[in-house]
PDB file of N, CA and C in Angstrom:
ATOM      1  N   UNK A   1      25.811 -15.265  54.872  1.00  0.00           N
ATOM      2  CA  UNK A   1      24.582 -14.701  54.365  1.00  0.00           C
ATOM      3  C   UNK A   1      24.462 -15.034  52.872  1.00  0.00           C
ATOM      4  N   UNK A   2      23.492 -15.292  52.356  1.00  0.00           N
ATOM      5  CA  UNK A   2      23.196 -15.914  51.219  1.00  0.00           C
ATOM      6  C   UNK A   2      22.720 -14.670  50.219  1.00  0.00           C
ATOM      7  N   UNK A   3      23.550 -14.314  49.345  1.00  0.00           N
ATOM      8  CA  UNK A   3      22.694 -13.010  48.529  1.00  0.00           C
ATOM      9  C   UNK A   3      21.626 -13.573  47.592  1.00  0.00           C
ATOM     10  N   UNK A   4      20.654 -12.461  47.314  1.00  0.00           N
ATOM     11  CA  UNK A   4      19.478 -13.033  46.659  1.00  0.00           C
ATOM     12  C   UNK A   4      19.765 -12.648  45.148  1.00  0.00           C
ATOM     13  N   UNK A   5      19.211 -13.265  44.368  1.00  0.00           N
ATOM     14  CA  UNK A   5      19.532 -12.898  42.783  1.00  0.00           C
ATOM     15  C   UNK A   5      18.041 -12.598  42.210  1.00  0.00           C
ATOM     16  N   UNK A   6      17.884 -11.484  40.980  1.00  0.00           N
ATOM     17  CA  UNK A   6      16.910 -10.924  40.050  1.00  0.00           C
ATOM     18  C   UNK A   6      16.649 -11.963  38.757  1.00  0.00           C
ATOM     19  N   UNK A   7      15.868 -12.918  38.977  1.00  0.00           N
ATOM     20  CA  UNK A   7      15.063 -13.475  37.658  1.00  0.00           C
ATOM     21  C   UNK A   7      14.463 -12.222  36.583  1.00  0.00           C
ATOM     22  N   UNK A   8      15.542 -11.652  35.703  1.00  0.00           N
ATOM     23  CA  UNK A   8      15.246 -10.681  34.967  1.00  0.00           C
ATOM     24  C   UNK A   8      13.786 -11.190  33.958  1.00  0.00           C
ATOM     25  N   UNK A   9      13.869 -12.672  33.297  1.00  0.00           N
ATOM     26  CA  UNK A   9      12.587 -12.638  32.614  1.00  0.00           C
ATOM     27  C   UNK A   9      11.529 -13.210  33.416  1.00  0.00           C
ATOM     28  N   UNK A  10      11.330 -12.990  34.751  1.00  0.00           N
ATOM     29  CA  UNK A  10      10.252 -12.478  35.450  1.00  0.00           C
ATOM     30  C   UNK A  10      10.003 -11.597  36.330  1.00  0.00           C
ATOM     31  N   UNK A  11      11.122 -10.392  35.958  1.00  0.00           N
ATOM     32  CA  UNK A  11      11.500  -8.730  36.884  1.00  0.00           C
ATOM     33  C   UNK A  11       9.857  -8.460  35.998  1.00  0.00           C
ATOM     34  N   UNK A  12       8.884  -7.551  36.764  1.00  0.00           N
ATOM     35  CA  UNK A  12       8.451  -6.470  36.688  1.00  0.00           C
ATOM     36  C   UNK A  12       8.425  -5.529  37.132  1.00  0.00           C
ATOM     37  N   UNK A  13       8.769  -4.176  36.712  1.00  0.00           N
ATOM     38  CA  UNK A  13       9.006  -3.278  37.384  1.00  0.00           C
ATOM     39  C   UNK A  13       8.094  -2.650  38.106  1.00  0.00           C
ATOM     40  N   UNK A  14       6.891  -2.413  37.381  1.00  0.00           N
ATOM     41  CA  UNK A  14       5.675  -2.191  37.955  1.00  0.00           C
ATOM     42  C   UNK A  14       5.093  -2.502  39.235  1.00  0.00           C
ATOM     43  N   UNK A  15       5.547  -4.095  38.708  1.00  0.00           N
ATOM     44  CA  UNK A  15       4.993  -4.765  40.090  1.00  0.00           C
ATOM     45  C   UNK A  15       5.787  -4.168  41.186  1.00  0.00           C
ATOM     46  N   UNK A  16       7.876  -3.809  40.868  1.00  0.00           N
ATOM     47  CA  UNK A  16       8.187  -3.596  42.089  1.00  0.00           C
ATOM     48  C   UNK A  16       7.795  -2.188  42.893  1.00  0.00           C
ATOM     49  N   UNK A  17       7.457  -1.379  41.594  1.00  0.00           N
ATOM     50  CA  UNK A  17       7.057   0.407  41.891  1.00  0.00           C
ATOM     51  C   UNK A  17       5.834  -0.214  43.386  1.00  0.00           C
ATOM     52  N   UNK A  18       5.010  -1.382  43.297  1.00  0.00           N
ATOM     53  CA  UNK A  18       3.834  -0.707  44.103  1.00  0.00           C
ATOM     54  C   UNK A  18       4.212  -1.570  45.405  1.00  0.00           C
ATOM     55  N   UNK A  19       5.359  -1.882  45.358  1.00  0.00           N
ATOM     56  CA  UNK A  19       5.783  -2.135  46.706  1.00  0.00           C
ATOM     57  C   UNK A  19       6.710  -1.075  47.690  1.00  0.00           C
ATOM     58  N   UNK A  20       6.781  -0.327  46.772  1.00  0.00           N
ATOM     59  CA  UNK A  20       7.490   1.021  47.355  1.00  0.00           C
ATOM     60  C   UNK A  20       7.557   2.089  47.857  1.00  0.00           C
ATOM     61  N   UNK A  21       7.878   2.557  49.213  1.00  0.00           N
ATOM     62  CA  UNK A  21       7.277   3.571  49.585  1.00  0.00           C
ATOM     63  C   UNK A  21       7.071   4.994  48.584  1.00  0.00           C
ATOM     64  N   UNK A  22       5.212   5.178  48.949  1.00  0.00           N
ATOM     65  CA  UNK A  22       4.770   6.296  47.867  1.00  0.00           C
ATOM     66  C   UNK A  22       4.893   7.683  48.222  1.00  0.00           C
ATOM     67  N   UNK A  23       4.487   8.748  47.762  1.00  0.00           N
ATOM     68  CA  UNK A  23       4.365  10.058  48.421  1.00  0.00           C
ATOM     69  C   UNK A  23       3.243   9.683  48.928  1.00  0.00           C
ATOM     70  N   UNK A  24       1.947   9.262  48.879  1.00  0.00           N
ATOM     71  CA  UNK A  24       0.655   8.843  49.385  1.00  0.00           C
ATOM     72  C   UNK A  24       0.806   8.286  50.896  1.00  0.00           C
ATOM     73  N   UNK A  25       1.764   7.587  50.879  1.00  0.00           N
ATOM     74  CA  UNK A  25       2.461   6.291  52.186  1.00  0.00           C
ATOM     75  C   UNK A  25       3.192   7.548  52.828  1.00  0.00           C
ATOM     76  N   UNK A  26       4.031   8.477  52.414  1.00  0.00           N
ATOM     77  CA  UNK A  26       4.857   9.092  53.756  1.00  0.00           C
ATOM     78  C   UNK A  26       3.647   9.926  53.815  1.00  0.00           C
ATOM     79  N   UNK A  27       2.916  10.522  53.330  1.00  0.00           N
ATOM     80  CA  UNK A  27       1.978  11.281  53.691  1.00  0.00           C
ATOM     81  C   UNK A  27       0.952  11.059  55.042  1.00  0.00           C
ATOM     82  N   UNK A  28       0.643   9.556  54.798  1.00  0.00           N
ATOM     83  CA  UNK A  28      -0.287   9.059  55.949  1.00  0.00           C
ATOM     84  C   UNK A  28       0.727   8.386  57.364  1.00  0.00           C
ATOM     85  N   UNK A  29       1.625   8.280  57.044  1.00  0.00           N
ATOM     86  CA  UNK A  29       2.459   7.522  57.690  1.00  0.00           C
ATOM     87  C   UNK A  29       2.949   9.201  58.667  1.00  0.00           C
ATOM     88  N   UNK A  30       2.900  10.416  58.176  1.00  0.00           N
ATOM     89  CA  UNK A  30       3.249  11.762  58.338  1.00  0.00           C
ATOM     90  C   UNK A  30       2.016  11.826  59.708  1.00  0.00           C
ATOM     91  N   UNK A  31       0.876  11.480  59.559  1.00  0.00           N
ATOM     92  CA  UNK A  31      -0.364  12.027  59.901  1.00  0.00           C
ATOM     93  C   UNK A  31      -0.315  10.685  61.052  1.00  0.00           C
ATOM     94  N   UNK A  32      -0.221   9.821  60.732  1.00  0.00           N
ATOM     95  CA  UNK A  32       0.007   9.135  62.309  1.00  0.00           C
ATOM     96  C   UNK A  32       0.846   9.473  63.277  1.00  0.00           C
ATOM     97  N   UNK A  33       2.409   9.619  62.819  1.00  0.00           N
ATOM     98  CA  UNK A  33       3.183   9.819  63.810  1.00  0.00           C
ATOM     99  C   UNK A  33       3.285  11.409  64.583  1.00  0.00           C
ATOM    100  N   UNK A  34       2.603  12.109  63.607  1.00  0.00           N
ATOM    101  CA  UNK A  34       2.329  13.711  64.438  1.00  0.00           C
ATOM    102  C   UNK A  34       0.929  14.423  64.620  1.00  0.00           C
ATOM    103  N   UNK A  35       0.370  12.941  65.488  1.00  0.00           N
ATOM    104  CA  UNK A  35      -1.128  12.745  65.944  1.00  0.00           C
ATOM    105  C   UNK A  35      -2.180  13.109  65.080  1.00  0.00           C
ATOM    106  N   UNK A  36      -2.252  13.123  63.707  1.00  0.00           N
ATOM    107  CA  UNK A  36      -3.179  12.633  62.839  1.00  0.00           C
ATOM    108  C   UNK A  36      -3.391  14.380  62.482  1.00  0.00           C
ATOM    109  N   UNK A  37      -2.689  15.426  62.279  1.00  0.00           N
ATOM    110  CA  UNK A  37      -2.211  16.698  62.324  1.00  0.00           C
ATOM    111  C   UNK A  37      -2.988  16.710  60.463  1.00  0.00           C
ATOM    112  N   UNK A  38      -3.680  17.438  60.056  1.00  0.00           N
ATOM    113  CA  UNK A  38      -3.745  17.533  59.017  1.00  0.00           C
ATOM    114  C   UNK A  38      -2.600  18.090  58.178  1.00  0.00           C
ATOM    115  N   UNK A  39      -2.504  17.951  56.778  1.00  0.00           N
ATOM    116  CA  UNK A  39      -1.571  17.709  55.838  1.00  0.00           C
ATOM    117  C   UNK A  39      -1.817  19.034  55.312  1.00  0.00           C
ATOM    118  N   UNK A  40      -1.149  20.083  55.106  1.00  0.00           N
ATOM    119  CA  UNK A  40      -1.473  21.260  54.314  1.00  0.00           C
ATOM    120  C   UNK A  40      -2.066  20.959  53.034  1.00  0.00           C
ATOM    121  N   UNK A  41      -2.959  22.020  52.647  1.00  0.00           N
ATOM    122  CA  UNK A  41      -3.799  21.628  51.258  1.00  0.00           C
ATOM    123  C   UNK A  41      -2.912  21.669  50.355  1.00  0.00           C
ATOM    124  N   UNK A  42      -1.549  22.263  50.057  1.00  0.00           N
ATOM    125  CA  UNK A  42      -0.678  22.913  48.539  1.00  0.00           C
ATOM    126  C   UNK A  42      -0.182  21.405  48.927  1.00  0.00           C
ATOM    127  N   UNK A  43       0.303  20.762  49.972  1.00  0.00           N
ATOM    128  CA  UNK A  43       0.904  19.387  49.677  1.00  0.00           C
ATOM    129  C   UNK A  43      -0.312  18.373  48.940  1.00  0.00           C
ATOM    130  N   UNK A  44      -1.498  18.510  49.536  1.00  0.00           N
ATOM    131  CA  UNK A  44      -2.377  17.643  48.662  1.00  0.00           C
ATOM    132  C   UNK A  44      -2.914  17.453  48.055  1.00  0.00           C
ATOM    133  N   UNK A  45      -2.908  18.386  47.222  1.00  0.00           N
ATOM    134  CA  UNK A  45      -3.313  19.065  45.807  1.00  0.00           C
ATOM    135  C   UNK A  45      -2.285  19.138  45.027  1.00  0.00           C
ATOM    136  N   UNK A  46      -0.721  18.951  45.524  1.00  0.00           N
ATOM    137  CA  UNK A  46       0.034  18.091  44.618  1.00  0.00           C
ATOM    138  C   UNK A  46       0.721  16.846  44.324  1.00  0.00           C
ATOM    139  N   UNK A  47      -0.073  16.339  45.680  1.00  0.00           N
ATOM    140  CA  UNK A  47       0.015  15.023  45.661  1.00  0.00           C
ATOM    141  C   UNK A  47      -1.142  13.961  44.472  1.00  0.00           C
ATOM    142  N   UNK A  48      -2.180  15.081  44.594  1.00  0.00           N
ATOM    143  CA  UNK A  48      -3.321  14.488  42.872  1.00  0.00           C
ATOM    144  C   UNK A  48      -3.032  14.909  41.901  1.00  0.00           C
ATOM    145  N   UNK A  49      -1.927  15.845  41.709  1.00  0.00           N
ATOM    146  CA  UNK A  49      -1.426  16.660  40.322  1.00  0.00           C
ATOM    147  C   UNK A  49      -0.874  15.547  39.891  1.00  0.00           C
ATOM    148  N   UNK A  50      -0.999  15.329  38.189  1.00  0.00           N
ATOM    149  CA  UNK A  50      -0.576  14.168  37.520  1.00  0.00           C
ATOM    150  C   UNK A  50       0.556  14.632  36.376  1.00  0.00           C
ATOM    151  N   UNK A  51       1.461  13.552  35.914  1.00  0.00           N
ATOM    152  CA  UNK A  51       2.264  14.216  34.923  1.00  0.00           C
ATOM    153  C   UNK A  51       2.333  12.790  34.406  1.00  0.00           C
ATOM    154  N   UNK A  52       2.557  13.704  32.526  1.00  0.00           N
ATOM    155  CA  UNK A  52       3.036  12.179  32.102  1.00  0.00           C
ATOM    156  C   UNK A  52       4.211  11.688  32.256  1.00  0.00           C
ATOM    157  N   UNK A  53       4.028  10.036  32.310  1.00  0.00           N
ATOM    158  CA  UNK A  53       4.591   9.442  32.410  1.00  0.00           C
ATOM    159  C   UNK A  53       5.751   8.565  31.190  1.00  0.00           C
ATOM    160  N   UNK A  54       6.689   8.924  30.546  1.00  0.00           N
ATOM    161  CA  UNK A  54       7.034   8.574  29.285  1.00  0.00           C
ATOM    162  C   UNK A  54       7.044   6.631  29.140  1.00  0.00           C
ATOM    163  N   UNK A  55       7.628   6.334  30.792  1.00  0.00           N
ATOM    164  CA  UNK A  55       7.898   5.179  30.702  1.00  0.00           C
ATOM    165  C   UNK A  55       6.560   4.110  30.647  1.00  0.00           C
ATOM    166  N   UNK A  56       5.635   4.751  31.222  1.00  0.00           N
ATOM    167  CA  UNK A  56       4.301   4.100  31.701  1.00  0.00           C
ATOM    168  C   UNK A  56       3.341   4.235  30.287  1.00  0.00           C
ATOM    169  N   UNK A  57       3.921   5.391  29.625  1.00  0.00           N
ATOM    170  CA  UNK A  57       2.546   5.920  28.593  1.00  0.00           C
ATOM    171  C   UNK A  57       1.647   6.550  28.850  1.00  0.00           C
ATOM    172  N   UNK A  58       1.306   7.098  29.699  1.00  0.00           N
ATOM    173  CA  UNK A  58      -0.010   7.513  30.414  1.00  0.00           C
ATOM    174  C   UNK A  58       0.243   8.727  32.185  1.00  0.00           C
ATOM    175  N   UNK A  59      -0.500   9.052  32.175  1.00  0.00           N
ATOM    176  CA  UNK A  59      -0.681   9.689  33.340  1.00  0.00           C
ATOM    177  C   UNK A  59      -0.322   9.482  34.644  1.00  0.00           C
ATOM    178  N   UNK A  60       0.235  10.178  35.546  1.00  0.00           N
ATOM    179  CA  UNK A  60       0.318   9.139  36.822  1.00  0.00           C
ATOM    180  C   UNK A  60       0.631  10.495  38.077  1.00  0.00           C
ATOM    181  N   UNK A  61      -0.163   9.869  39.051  1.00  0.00           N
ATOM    182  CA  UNK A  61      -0.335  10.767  40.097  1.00  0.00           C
ATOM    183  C   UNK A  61       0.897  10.944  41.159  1.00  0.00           C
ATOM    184  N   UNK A  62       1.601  12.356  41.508  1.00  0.00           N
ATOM    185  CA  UNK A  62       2.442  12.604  42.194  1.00  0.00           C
ATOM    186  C   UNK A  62       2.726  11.334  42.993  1.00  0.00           C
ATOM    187  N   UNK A  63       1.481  11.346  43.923  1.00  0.00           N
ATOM    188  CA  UNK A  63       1.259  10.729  44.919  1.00  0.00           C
ATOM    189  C   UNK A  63       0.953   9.128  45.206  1.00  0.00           C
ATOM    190  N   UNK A  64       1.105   9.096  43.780  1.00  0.00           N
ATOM    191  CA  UNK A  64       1.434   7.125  43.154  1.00  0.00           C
ATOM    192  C   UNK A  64       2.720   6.882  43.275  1.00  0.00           C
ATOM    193  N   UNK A  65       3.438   7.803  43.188  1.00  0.00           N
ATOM    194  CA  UNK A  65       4.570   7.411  42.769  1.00  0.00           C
ATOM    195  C   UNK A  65       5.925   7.083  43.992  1.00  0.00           C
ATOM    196  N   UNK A  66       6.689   6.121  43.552  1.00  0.00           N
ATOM    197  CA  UNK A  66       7.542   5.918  44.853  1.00  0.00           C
ATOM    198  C   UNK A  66       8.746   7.249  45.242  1.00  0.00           C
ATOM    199  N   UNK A  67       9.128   7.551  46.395  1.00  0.00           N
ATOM    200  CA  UNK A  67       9.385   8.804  46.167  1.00  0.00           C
ATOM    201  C   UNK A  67      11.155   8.894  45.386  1.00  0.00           C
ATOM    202  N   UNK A  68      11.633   8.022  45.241  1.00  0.00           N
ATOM    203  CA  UNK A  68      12.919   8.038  44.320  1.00  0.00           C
ATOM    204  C   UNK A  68      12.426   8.026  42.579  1.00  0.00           C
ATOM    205  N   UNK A  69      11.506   8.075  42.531  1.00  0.00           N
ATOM    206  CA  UNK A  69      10.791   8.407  41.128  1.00  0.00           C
ATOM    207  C   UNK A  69      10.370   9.991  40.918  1.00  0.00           C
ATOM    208  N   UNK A  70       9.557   9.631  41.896  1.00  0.00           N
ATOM    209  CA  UNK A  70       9.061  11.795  42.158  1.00  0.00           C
ATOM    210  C   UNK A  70      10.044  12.524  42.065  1.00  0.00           C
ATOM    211  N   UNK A  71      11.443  12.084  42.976  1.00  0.00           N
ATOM    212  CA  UNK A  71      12.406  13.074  43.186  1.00  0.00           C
ATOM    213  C   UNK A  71      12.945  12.956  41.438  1.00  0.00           C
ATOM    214  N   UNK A  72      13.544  11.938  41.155  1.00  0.00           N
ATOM    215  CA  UNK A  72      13.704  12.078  39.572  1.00  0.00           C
ATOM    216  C   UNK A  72      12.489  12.634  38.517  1.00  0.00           C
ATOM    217  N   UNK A  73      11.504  12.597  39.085  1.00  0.00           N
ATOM    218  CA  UNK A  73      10.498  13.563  37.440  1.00  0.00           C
ATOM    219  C   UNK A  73      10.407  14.731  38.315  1.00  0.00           C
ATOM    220  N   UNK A  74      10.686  15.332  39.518  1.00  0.00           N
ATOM    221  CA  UNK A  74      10.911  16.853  39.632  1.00  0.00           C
ATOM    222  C   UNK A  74      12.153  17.479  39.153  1.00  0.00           C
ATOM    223  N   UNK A  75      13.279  16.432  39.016  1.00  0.00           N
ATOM    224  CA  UNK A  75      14.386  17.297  38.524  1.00  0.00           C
ATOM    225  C   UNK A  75      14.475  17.247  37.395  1.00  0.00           C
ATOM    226  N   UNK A  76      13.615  15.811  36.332  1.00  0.00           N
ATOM    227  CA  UNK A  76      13.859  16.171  35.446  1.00  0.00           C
ATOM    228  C   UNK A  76      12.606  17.027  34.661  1.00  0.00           C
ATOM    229  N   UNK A  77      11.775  17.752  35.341  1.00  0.00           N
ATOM    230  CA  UNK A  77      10.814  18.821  34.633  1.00  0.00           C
ATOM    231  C   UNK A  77      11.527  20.092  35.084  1.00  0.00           C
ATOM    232  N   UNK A  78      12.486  19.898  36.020  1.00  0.00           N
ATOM    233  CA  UNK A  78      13.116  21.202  35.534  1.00  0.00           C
ATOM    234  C   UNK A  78      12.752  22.520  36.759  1.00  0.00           C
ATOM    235  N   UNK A  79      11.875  21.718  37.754  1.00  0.00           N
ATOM    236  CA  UNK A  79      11.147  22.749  38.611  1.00  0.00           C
ATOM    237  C   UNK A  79      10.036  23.676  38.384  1.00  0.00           C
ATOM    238  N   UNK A  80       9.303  22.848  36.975  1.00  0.00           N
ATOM    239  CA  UNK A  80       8.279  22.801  36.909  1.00  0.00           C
ATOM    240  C   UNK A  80       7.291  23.308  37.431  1.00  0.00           C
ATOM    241  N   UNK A  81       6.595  24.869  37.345  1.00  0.00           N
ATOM    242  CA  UNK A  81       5.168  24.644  38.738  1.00  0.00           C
ATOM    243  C   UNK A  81       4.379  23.347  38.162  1.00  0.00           C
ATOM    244  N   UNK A  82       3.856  22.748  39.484  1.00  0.00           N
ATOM    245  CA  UNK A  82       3.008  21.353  39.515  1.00  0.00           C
ATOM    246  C   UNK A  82       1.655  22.333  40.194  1.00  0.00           C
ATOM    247  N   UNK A  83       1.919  23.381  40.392  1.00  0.00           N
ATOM    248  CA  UNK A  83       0.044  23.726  41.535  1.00  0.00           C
ATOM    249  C   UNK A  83      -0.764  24.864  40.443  1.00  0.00           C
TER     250      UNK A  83
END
């Protein structure tokens, strides 16, 4: 098997964040496999709750985000209310 290697001066990270599964993606991916079951409102109303982002500069929606990111800016706000 041939391992693949990271061209660091053409890594974007960005680019790789939006290949990654989102909270948005298990959400709908949630709603197919348990026959299209609506999503409780407190989950999707914090799935549009936004926090800043230090690395990005700017704002960014729960539910943008890939979920090994989310899980790191919930622990690091500390448990935060988000609603």
């Amino acid at each position: 098997m041939r391992k693949s290697t990271i061209n660091l001066n053409n890594y974007n990270l960005y680019e790789e964040m939006e290949k990654m599964l989102t909270l948005d993606d298990t959400l709908k991916i949630t709603q197919i496999v348990h026959d299209a079951n609506k999503i409780p409102q407190d989950i999707t109303r914090f799935a549009d709750a936004k926090r800043w982002s230090e690395s990005r500069g700017c704002f960014m929606r729960y539910g943008d985000m890939p979920l090994h990111y989310l899980i790191r800016a919930l622990l690091k706000d500390g448990g935060k209310q988000w609603v």
